[in-house]
Protein backbone atom coordinates (compact mmCIF):
# COMPACT_ATOMS: atom_id res chain seq x y z
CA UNK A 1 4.69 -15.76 29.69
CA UNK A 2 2.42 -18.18 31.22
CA UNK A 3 -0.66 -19.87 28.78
CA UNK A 4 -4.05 -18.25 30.63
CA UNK A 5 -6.15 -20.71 32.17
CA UNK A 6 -8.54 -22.80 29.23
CA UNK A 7 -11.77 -21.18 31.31
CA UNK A 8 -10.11 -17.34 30.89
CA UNK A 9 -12.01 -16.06 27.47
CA UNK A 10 -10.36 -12.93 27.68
CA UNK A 11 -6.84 -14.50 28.35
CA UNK A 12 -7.34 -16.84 25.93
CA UNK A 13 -9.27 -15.01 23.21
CA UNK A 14 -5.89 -12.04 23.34
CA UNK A 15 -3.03 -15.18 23.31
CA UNK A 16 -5.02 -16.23 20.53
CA UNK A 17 -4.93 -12.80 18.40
CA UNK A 18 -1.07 -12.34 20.00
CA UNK A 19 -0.07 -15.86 18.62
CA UNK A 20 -1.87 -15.30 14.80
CA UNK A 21 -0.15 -11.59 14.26
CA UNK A 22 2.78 -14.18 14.85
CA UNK A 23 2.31 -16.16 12.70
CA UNK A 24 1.18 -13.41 10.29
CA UNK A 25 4.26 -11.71 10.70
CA UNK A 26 6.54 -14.69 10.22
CA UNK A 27 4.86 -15.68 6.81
CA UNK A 28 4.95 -12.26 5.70
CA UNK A 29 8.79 -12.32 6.67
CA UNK A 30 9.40 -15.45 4.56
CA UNK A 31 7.33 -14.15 1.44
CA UNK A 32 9.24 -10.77 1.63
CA UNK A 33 12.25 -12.87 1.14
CA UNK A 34 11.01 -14.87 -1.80
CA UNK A 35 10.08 -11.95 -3.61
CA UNK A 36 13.18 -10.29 -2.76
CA UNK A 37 15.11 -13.18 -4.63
CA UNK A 38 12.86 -12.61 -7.39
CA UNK A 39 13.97 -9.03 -7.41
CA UNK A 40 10.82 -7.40 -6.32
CA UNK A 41 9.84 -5.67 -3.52
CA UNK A 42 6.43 -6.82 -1.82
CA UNK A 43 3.96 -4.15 -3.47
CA UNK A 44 5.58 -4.84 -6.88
CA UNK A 45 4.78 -8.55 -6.34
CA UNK A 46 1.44 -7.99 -4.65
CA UNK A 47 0.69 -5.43 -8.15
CA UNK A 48 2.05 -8.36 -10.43
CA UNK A 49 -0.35 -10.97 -8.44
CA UNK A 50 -3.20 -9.15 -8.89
CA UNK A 51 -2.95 -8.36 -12.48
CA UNK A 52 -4.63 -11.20 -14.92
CA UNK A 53 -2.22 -11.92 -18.03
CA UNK A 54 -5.16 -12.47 -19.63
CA UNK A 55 -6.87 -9.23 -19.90
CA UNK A 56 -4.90 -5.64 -19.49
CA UNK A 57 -6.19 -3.58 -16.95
CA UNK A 58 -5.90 0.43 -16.44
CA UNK A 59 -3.62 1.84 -13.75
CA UNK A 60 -6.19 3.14 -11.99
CA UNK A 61 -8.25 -0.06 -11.79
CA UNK A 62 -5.05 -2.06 -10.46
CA UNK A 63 -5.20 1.07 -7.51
CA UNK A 64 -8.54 0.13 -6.53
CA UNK A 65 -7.61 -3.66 -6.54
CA UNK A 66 -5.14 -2.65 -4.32
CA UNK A 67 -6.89 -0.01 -2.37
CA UNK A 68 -4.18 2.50 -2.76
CA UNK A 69 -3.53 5.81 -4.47
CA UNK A 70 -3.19 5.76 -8.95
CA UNK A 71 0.16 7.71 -7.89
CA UNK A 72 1.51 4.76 -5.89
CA UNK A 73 0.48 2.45 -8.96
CA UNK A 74 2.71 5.05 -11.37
CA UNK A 75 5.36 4.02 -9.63
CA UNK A 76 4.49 0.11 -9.33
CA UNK A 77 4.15 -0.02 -13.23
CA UNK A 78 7.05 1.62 -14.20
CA UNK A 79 9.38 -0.75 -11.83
CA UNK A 80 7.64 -3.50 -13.06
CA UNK A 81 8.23 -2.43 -16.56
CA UNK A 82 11.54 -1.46 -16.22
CA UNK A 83 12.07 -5.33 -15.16
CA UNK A 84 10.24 -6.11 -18.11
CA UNK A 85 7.11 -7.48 -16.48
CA UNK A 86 4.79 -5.57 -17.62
CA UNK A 87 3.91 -2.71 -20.88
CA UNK A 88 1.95 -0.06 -21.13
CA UNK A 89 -0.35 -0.60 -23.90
CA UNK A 90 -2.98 1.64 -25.52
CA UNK A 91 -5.83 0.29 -24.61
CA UNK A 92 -8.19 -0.12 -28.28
CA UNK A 93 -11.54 1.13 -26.18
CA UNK A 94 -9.89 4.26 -25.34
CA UNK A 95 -6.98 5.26 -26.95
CA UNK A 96 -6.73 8.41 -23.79
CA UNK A 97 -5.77 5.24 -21.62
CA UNK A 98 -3.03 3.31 -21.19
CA UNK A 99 -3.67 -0.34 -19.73
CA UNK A 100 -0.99 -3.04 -18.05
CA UNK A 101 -0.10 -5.67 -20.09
CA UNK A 102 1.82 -8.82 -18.65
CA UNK A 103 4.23 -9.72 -20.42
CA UNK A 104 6.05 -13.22 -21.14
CA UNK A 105 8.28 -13.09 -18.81
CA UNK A 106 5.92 -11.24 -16.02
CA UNK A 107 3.38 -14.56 -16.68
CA UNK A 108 6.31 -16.75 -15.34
CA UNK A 109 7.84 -14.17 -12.65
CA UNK A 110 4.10 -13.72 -11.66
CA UNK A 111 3.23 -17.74 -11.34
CA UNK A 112 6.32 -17.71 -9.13
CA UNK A 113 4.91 -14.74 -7.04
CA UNK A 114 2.04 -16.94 -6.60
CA UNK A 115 4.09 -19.92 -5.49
CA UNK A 116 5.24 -17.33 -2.44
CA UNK A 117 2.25 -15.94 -1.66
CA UNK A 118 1.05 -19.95 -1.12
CA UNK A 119 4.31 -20.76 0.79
CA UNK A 120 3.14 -23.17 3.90
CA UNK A 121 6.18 -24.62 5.43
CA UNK A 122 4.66 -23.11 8.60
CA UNK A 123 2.05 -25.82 8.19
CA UNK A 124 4.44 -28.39 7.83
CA UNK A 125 4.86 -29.85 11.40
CA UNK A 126 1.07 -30.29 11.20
CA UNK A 127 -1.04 -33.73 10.49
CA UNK A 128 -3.61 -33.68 7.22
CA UNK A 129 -6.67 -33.38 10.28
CA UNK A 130 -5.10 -30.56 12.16
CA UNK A 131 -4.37 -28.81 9.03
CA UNK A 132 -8.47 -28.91 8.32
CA UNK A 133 -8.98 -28.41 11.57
CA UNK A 134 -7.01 -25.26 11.20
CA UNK A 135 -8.34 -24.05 8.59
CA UNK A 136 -11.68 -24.32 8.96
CA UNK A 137 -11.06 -22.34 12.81
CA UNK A 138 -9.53 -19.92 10.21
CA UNK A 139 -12.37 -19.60 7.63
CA UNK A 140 -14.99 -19.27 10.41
CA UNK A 141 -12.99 -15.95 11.84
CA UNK A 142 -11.96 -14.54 8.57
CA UNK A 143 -15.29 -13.02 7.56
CA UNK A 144 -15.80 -11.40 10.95
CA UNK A 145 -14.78 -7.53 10.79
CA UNK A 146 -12.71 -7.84 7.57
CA UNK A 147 -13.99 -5.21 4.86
CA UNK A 148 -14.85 -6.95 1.49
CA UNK A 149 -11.45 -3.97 0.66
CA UNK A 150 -9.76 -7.01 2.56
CA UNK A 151 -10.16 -9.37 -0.38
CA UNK A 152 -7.61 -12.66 -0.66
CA UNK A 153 -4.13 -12.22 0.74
């Protein structure tokens, strides 16, 4: 496929867009191997990642983090406790409700989820300048028609 011509917008602007869902799709292919050697599949680690060790949250809350259904979460929790990740805890405000609880060995599973999720070996054949350069072509795009839903990836 030929490059379109640097005064073609609209060739330019759709490489562009063509060329980032590339790039998208290749780091999502390397973190859904990292989690997979962690033994998680990527909504278990994307659950894990968003829950703070540091203060239990509901099921249903962790949904809306996620911006899915409290049924998909069900199913989250229990294969993350069943790897012993997470616990279901009473929660003391409301003993009706059950809240996530990381566990000891979910902290460290869940720093090393983190570790994927901020893989950049794609970056690597770049210079320190072109890597700001980069991302500062990135942060000026990434507000425009992303939901606040979108959040941090």
């Amino acid at each position: 496929m030929e490059s379109p011509s640097p005064d073609d917008r609209p060739g330019l602007a759709g490489d562009t867009v063509r060329r980032i869902l590339h790039v998208a799709a290749a780091l999502r292919h390397h973190q859904d191997e990292a989690v997979a050697a962690l033994g998680l599949t990527p909504a278990a680690a994307r659950a894990l990642h968003e829950l703070d060790p540091d203060h239990p949250l509901p099921a249903r809350d962790l949904a809306e983090q996620l911006g899915c259904d409290r049924s998909n979460v069900t199913g989250l929790a229990d294969r993350l406790e069943q790897a012993g990740l997470v616990e279901r805890r009473v929660d003391p405000a409301d003993r009706r409700q059950k809240t996530l609880v990381v566990t000891g060995h979910g902290r460290e599973v869940r720093e090393r989820v983190g570790r994927v999720m901020s893989d950049s070996r794609l970056l690597d054949g770049l210079t320190t300048a072109e890597l700001a350069a980069l991302r500062e072509l990135v942060w000026k795009i990434s507000d425009g028609g992303c939901p606040e839903e979108c959040g941090e990836v």
